[in-house]
Protein backbone atom coordinates (compact mmCIF):
# COMPACT_ATOMS: atom_id res chain seq x y z
CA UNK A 1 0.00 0.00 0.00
CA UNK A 2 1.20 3.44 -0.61
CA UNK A 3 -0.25 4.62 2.90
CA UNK A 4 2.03 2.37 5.08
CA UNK A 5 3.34 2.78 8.51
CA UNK A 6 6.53 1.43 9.17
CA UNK A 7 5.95 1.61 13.04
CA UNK A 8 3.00 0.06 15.11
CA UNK A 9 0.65 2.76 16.40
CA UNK A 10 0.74 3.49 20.72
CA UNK A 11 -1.48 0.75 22.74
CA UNK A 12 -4.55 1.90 22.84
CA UNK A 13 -4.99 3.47 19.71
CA UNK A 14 -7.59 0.79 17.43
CA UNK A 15 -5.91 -0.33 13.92
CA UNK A 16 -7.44 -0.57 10.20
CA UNK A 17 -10.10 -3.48 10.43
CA UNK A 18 -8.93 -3.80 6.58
CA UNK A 19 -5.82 -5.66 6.24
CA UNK A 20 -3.65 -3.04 7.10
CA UNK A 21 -1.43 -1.87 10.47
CA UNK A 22 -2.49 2.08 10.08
CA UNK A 23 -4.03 3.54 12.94
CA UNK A 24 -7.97 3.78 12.99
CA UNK A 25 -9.20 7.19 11.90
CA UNK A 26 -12.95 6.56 11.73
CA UNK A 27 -16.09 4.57 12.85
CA UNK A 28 -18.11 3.23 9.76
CA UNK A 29 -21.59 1.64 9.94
CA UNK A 30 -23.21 -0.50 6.46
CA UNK A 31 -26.71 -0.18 5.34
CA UNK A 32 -27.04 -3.90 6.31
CA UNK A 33 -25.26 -3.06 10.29
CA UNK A 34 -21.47 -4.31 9.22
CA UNK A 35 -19.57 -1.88 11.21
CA UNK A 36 -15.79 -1.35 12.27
CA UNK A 37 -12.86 0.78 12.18
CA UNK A 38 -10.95 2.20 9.56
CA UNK A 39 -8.07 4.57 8.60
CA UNK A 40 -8.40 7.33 6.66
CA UNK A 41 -7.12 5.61 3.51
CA UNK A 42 -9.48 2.86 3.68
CA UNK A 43 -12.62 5.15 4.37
CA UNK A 44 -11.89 6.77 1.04
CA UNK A 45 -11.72 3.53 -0.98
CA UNK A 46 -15.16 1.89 1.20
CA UNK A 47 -16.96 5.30 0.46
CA UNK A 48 -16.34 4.87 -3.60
CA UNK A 49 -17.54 1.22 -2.95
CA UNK A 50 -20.87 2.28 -1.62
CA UNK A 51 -21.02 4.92 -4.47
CA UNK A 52 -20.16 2.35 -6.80
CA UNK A 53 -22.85 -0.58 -5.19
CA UNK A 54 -25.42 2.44 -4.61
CA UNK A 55 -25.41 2.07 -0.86
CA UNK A 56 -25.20 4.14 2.02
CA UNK A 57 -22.44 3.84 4.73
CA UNK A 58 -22.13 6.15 7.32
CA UNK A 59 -18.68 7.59 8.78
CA UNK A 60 -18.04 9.01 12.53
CA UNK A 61 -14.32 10.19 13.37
CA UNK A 62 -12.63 8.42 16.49
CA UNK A 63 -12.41 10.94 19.21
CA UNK A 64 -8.91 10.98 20.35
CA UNK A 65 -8.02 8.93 22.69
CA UNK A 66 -5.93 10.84 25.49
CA UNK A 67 -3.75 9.74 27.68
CA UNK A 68 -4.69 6.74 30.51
CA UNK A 69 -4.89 8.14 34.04
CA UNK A 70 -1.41 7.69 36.19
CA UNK A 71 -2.02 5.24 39.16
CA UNK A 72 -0.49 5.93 42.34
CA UNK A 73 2.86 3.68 42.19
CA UNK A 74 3.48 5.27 38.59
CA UNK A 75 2.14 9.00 39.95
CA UNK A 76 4.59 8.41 43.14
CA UNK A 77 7.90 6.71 40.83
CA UNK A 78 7.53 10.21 38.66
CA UNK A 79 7.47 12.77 41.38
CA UNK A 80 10.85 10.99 42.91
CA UNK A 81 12.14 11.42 39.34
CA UNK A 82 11.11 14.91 39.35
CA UNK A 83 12.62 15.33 42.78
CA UNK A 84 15.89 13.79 41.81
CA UNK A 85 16.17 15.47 38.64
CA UNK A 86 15.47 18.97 40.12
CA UNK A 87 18.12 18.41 42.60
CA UNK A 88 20.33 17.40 39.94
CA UNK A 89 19.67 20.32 38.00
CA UNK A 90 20.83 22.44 41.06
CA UNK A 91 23.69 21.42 41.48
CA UNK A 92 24.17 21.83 37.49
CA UNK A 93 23.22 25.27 38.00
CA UNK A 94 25.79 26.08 41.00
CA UNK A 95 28.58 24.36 38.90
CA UNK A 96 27.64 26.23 35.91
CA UNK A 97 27.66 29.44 38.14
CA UNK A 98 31.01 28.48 39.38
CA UNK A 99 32.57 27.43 36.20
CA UNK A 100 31.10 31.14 35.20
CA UNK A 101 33.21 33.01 37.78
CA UNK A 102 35.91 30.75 37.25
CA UNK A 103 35.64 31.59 33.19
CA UNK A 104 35.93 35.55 34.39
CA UNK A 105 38.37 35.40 36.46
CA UNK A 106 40.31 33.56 34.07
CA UNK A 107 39.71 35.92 31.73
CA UNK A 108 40.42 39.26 33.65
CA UNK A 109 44.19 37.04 34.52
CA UNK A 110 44.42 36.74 30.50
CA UNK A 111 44.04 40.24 30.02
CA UNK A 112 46.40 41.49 33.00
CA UNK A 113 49.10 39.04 31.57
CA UNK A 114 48.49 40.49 27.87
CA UNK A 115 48.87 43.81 28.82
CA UNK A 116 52.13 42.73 31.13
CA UNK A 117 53.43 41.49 27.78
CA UNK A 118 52.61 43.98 25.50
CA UNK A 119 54.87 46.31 28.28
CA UNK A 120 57.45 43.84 28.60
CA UNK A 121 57.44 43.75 24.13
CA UNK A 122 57.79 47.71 24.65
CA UNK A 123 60.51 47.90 26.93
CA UNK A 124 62.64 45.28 24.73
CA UNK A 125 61.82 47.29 21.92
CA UNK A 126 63.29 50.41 23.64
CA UNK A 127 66.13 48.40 25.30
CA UNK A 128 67.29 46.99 22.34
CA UNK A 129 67.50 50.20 20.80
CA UNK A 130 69.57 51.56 23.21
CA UNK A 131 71.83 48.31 22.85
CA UNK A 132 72.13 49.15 18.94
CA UNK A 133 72.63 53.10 19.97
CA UNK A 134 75.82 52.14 22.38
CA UNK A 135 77.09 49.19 19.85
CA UNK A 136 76.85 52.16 17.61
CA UNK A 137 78.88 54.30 19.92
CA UNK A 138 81.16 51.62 20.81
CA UNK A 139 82.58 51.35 17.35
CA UNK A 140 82.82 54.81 17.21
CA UNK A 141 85.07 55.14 20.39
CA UNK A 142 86.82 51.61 18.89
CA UNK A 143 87.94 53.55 15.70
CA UNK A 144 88.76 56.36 17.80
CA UNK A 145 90.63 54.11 20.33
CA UNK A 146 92.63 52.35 17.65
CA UNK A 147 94.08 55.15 16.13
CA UNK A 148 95.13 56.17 19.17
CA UNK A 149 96.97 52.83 20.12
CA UNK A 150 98.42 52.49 16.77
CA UNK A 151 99.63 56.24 17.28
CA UNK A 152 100.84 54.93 20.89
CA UNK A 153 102.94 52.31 19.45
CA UNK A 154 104.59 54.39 16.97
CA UNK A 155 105.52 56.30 19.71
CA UNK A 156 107.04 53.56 21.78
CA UNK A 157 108.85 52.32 19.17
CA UNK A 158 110.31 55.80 18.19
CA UNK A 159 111.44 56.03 21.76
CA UNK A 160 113.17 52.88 22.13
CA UNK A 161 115.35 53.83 19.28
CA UNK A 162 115.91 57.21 20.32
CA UNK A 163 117.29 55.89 23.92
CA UNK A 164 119.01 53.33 22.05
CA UNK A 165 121.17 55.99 20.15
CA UNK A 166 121.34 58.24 23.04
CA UNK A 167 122.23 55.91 25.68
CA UNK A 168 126.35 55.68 26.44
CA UNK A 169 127.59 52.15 24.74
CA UNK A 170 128.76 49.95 27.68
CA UNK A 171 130.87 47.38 25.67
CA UNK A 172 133.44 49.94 24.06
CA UNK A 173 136.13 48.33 21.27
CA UNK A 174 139.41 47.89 22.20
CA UNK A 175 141.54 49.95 20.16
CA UNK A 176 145.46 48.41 19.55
């Protein structure tokens, strides 16, 4: 059939009286007092068939049929559930609370750090600056410094050879 369920309906709930596992949608009554239930595909098709035979069938719609009153045991097992699950989702609340605060303050200790480092990255910045400024300087005074040394030696060795021809001989020749 093109109208099938794949699923049994609830308990409770009356089925096709024609060969099929749809739920009952309506009442229907014969001319001649055949009566039963039928779904809503079926009452189409049995309505043509009177049309079709000339005869009259009449069609009432199944009131719904509503939930079956709780009995005590199963009234008292769902209010302990109810209980339990309310004090469950109590506590879920308090954790989620704390897990809230604890998010925050995390957060607020994220920030403080980032700013910390963006200060730190600043005063590297500037630091090494001032490393490359006296490197800078250093070469400077270097250059400066090695003239000066190389000027210095000179010097030394200009005055070692000016004591060495100025200072009295001691070894004198002998003379025959």
């Amino acid at each position: 059939m093109e109208n099938e369920i794949t699923q049994a309906p609830p308990p409770g709930v009356p089925i096709c009286d024609r060969d099929c596992i749809n739920p009952a949608a309506f009442s229907f009554t014969w001319a001649w007092g055949e009566s039963g239930v039928c779904c809503a595909h079926h009452q189409f098709l049995m309505n043509q068939t009177a049309n079709q035979i000339e005869r009259t069938i009449q069609f009432a719609p199944l009131a719904a049929v509503g939930p079956a009153p709780l009995e005590r045991p199963e009234r008292i097992q769902l209010k302990s559930e109810i209980y339990a699950l309310e004090a469950e989702a109590s506590d879920l609340k308090l954790r989620g609370l704390e897990m809230y605060r604890l998010n925050e303050r995390l957060t607020s200790q994220a920030q403080a750090l980032t700013v910390r480092g963006r200060e730190t990255e600043a005063q590297l910045r500037d630091a090494s600056r001032e490393i490359e400024r006296l490197q800078v300087e250093l070469a400077k005074r270097d250059a400066e410094h090695g003239d000066m040394v190389d000027e210095l030696d000179r010097l030394r060795t200009l005055a070692a050879f000016i004591d060495a021809q100025t200072e009295p001989s001691t070894t004198r020749p002998a003379h025959p």
